[in-house]
N, C-alpha and C. Protein backbone atom coordinates (compact mmCIF):
# COMPACT_ATOMS: atom_id res chain seq x y z
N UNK A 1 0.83 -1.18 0.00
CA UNK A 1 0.00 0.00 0.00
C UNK A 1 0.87 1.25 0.00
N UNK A 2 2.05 0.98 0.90
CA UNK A 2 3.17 2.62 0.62
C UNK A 2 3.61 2.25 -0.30
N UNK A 3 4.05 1.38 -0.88
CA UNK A 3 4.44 1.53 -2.20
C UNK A 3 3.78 2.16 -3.27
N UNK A 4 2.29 1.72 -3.24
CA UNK A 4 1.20 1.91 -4.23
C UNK A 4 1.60 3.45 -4.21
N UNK A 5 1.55 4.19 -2.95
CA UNK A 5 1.72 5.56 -2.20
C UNK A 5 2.52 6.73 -3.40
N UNK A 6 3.90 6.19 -2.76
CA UNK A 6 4.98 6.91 -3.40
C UNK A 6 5.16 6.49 -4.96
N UNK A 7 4.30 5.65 -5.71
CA UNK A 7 4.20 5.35 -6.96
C UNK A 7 3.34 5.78 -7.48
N UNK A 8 2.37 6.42 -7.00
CA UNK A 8 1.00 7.25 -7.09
C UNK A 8 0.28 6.08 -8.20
N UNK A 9 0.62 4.89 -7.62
CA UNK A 9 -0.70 4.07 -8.03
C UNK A 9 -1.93 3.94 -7.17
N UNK A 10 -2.57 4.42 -7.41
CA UNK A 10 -4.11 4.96 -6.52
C UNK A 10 -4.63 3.76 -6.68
N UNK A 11 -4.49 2.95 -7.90
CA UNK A 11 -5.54 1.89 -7.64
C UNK A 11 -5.20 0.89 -6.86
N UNK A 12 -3.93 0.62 -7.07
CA UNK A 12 -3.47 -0.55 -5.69
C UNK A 12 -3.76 0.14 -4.48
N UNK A 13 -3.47 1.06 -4.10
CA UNK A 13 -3.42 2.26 -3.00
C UNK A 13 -4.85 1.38 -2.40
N UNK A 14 -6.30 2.23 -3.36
CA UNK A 14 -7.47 2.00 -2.70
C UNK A 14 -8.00 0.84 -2.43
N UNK A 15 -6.95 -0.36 -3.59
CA UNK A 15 -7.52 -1.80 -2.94
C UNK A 15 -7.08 -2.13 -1.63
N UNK A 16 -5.94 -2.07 -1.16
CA UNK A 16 -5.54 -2.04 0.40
C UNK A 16 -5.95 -1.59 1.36
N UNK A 17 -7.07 -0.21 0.71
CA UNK A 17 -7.87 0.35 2.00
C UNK A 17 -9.03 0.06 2.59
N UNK A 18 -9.24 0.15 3.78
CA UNK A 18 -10.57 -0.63 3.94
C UNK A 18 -11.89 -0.05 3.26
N UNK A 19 -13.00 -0.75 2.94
CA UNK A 19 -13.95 -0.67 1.53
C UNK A 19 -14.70 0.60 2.30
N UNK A 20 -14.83 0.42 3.85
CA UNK A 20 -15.68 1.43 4.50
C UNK A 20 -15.13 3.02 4.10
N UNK A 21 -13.54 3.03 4.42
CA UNK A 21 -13.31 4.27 4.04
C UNK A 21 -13.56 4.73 2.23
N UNK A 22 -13.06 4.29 1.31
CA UNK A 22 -13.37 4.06 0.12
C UNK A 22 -15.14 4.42 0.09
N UNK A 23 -15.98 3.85 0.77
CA UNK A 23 -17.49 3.97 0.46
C UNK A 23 -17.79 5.90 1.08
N UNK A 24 -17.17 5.81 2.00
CA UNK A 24 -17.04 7.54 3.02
C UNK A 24 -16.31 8.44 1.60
N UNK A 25 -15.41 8.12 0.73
CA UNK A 25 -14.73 9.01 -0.09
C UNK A 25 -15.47 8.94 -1.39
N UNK A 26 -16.81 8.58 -1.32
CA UNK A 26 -17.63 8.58 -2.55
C UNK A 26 -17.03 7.26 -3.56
N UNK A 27 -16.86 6.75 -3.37
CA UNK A 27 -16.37 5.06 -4.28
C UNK A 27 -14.78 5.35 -4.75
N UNK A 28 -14.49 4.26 -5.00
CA UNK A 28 -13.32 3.83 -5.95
C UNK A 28 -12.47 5.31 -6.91
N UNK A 29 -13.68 5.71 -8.10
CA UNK A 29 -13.59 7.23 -8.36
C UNK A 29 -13.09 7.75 -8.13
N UNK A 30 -14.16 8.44 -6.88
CA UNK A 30 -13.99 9.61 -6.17
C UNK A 30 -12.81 9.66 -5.25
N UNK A 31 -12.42 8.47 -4.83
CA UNK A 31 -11.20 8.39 -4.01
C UNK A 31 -9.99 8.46 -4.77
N UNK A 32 -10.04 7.81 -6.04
CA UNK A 32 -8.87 8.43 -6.93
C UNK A 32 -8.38 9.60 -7.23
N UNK A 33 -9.73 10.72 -7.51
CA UNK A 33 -9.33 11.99 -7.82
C UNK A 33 -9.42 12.58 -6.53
N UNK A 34 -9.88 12.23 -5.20
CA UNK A 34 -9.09 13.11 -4.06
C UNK A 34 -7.37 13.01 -4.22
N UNK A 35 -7.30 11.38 -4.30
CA UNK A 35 -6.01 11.40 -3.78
C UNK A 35 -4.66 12.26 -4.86
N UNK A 36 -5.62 12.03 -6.43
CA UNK A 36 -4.91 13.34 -7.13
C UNK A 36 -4.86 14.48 -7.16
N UNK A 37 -5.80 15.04 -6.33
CA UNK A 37 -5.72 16.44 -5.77
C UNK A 37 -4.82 16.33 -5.21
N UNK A 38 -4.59 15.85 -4.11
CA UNK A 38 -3.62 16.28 -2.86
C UNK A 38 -2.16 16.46 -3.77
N UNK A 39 -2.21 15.08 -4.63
CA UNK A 39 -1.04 15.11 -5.23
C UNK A 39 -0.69 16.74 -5.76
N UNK A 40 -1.65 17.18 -6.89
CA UNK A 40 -1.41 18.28 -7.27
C UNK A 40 -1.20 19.74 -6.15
N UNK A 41 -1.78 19.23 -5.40
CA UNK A 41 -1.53 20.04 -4.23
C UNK A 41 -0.31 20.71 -3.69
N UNK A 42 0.24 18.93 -3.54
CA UNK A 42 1.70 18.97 -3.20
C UNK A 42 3.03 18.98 -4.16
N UNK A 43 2.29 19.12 -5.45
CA UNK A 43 3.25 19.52 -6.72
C UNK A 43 3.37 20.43 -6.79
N UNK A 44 1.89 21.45 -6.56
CA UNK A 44 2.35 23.33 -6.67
C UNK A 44 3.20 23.78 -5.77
N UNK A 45 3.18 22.52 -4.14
CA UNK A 45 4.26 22.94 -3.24
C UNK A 45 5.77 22.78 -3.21
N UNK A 46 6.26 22.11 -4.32
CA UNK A 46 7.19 21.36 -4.35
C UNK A 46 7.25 20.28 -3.29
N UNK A 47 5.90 19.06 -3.00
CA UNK A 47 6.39 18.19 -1.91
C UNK A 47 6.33 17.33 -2.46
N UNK A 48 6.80 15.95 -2.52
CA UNK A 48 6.55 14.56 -2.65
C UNK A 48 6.65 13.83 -1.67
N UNK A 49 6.38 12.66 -1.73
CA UNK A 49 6.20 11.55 -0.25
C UNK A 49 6.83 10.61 -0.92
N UNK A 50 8.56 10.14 -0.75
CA UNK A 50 9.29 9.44 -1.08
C UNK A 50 9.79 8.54 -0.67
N UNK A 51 9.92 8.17 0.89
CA UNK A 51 9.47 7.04 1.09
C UNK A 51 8.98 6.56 2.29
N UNK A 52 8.19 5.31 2.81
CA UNK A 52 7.47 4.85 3.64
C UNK A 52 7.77 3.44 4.37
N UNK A 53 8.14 3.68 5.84
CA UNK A 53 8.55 2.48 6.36
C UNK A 53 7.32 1.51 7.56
N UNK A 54 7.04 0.51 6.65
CA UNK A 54 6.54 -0.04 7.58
C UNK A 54 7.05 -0.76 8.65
N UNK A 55 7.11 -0.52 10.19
CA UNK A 55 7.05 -1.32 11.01
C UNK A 55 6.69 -2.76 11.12
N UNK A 56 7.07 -3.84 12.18
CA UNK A 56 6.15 -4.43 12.69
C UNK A 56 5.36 -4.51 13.19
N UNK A 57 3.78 -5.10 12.49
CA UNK A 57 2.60 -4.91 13.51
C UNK A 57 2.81 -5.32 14.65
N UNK A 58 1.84 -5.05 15.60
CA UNK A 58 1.47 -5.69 16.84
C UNK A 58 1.00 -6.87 16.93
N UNK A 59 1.05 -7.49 17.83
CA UNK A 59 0.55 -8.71 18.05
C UNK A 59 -1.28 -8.63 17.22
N UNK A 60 -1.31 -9.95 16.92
CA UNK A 60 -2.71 -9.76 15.69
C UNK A 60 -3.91 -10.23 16.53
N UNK A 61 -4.94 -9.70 16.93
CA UNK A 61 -6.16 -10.02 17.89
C UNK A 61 -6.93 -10.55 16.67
N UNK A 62 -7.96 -11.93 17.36
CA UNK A 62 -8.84 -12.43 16.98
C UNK A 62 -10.19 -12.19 17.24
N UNK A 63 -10.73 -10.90 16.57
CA UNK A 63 -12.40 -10.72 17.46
C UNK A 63 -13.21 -11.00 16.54
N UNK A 64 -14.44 -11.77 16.59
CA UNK A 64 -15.28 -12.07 16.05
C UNK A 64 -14.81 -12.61 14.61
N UNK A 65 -14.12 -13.34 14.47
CA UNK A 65 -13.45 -13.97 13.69
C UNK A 65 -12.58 -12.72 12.32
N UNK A 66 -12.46 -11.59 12.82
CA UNK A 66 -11.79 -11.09 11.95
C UNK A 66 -10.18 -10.56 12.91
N UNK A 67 -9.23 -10.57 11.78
CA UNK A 67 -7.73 -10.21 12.62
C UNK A 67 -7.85 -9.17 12.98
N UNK A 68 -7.05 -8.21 13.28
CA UNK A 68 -6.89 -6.97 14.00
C UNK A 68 -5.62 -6.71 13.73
N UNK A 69 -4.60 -6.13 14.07
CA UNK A 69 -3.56 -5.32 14.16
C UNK A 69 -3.26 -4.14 14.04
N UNK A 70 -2.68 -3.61 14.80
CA UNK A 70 -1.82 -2.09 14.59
C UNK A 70 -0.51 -2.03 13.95
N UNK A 71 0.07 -1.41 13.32
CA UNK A 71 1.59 -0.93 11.98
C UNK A 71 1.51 0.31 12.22
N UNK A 72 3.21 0.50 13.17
CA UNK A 72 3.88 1.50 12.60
C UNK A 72 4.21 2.19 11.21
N UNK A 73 3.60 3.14 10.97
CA UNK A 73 4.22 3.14 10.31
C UNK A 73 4.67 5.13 10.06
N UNK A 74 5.98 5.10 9.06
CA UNK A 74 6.73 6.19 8.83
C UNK A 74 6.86 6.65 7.75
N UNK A 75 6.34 8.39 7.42
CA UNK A 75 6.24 8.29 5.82
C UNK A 75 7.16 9.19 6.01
N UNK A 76 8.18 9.53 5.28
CA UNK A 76 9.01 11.31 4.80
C UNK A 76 8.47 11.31 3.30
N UNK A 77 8.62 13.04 3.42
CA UNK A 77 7.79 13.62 2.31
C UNK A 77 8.96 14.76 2.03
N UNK A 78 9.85 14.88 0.75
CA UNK A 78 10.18 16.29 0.51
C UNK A 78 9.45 17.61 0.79
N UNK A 79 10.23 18.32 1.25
CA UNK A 79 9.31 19.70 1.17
C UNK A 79 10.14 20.92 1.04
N UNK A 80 10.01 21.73 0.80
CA UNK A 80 11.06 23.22 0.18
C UNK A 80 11.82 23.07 1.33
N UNK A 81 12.98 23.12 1.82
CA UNK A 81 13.69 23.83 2.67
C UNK A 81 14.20 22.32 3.54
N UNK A 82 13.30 20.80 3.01
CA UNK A 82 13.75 19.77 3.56
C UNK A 82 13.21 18.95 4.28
N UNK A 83 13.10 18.00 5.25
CA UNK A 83 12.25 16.92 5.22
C UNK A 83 11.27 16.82 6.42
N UNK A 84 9.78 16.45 6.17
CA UNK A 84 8.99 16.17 7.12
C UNK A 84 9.00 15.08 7.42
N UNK A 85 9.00 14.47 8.53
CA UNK A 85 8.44 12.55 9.11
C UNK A 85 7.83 12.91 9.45
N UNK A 86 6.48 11.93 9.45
CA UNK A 86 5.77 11.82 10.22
C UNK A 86 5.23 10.43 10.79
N UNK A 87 4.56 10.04 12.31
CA UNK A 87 4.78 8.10 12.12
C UNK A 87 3.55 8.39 12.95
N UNK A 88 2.89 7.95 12.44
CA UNK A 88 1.02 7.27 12.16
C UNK A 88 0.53 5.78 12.13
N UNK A 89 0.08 5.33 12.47
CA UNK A 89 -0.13 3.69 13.02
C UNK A 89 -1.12 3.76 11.98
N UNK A 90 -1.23 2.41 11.54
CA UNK A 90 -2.58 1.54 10.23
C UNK A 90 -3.10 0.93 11.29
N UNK A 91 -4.47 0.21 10.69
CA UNK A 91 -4.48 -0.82 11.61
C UNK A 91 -5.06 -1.87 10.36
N UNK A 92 -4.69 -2.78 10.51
CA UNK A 92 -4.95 -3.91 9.48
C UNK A 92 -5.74 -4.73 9.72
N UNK A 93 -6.88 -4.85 9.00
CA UNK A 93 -7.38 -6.09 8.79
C UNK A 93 -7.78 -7.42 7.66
N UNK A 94 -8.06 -8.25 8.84
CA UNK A 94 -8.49 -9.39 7.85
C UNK A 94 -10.09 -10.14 7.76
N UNK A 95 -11.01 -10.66 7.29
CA UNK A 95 -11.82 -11.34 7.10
C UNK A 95 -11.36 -12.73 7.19
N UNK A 96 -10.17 -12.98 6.54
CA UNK A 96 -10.36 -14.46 5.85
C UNK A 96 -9.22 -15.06 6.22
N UNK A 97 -9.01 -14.86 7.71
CA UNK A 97 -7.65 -15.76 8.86
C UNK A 97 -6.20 -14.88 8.24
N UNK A 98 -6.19 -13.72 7.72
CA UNK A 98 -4.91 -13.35 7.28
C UNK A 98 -4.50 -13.33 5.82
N UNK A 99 -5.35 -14.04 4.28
CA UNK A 99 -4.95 -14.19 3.61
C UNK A 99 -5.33 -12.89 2.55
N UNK A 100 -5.87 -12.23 3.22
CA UNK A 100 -5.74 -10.90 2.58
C UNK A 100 -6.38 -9.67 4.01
N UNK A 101 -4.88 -8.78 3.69
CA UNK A 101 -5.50 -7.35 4.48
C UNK A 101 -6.00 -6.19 3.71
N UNK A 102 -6.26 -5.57 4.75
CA UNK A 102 -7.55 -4.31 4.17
C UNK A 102 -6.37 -3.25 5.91
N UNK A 103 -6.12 -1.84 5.12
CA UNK A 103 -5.76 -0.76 6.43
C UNK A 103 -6.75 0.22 6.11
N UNK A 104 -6.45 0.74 8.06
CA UNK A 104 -7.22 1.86 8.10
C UNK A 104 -6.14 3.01 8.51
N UNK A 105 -5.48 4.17 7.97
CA UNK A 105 -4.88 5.11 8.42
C UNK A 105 -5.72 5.79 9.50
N UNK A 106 -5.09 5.65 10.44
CA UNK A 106 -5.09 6.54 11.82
C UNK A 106 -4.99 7.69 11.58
N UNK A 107 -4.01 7.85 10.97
CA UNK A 107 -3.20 9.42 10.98
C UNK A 107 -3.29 10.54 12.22
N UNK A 108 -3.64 11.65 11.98
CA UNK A 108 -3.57 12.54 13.57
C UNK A 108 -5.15 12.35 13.98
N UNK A 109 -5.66 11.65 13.56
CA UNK A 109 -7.33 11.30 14.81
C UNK A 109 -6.61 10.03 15.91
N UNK A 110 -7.34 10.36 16.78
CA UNK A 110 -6.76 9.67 18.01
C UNK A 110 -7.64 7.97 17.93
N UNK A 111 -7.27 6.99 18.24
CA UNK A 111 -8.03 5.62 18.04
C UNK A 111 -9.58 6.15 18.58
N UNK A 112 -9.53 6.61 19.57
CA UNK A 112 -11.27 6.44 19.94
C UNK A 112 -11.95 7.34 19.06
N UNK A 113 -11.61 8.01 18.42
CA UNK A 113 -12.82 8.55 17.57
C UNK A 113 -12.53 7.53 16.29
N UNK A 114 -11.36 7.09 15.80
CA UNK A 114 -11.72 5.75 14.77
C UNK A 114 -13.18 5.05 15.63
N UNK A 115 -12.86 4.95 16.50
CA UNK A 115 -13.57 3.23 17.51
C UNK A 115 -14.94 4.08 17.41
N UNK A 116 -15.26 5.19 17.63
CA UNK A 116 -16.63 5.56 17.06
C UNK A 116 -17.53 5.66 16.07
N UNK A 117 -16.33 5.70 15.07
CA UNK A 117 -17.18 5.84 13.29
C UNK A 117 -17.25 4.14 13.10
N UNK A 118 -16.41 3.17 13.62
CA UNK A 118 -15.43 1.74 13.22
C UNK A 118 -15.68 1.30 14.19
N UNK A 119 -16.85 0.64 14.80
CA UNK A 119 -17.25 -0.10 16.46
C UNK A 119 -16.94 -0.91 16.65
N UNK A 120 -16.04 -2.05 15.10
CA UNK A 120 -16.12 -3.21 15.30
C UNK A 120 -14.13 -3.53 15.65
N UNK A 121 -13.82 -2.44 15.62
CA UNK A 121 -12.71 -2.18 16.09
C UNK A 121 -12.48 -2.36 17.76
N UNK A 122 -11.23 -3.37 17.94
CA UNK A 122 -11.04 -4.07 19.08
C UNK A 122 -10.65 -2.87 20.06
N UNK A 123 -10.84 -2.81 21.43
CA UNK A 123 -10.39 -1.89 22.12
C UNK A 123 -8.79 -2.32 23.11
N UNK A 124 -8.55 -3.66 22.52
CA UNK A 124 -7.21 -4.50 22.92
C UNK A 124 -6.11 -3.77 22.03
N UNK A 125 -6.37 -2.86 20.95
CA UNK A 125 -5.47 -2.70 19.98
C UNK A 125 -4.43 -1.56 20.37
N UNK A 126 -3.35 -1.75 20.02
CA UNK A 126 -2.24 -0.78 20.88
C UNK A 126 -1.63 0.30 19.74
N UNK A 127 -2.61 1.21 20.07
CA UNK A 127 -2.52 2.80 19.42
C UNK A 127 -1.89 4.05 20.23
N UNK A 128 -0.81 4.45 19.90
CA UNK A 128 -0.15 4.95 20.54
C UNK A 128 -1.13 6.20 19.97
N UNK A 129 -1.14 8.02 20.64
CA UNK A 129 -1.74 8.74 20.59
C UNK A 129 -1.09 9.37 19.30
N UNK A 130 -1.54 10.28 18.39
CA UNK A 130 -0.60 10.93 17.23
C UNK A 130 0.29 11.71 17.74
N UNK A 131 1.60 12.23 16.60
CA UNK A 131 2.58 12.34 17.19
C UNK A 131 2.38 13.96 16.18
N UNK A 132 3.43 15.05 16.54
CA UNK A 132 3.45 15.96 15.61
C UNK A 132 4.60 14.86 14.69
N UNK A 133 3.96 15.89 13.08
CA UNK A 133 5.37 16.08 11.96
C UNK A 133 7.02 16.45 12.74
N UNK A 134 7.65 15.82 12.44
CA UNK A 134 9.26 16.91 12.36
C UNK A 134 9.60 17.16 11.37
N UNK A 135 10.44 17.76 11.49
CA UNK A 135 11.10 18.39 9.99
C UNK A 135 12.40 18.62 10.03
N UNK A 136 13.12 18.65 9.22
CA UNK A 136 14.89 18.55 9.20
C UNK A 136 15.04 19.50 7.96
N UNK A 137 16.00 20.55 7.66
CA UNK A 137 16.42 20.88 7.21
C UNK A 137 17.53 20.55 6.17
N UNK A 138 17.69 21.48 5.21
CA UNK A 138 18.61 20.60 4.24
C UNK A 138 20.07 20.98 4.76
């Protein structure tokens, strides 16, 4: 899925995401041309998002027969003057014992308001709170 990211393949991108968020961004579509906005967004800024490290998940919970997990994870993004990190937890799931995942970006919303829109989300899951951006200079 970071790969899909920094390759600005949107369509692998949105198959990795979970279908709920995808259905919230107006379908398949509509989630393509958000995510090419931003892009263009961040082209008039001179930014790109070059590359993305996934962590190891957390230990994988079994609720109601679907997996669970939380992923570190770490994106840097060029930006004029030099580099932002930022590290935002996924949380991954599965339907079908692991043989295919689906993430949900956390990003700067804190887990319990995920766990409000997303109920079926385990409250065992280990979400650290969001962190600010840093930034480094060139």
């Amino acid at each position: 899925m970071g790969k899909a990211l920094v390759k600005k393949d949107y369509k692998t991108y949105i198959k990795y995401t979970d279908p709920r968020i995808t259905k919230d961004m107006g379908g398949e579509a509509n989630f393509a041309d958000s995510l090419k906005g931003y892009e263009a967004q961040w082209h008039r800024y001179n930014m790109s998002v070059f590359d993305i490290n996934v962590e190891d998940p957390s230990w994988v919970i079994d609720t109601a027969g679907e997996l669970q997990s939380s992923i570190p994870v770490t994106t840097q993004m060029k930006v004029q003057g030099g580099i932002v990190t930022t590290v935002t937890t996924f949380i991954g799931l599965s339907k079908d014992k692991g043989a295919n995942w689906v993430f949900i970006d956390v990003g700067a919303s804190d887990y319990a308001t995920i766990r409000k829109k997303y109920s079926d989300l385990s409250s065992k899951l280990s979400v650290p709170p969001p962190t600010s951006p840093s930034f480094k200079g060139d």
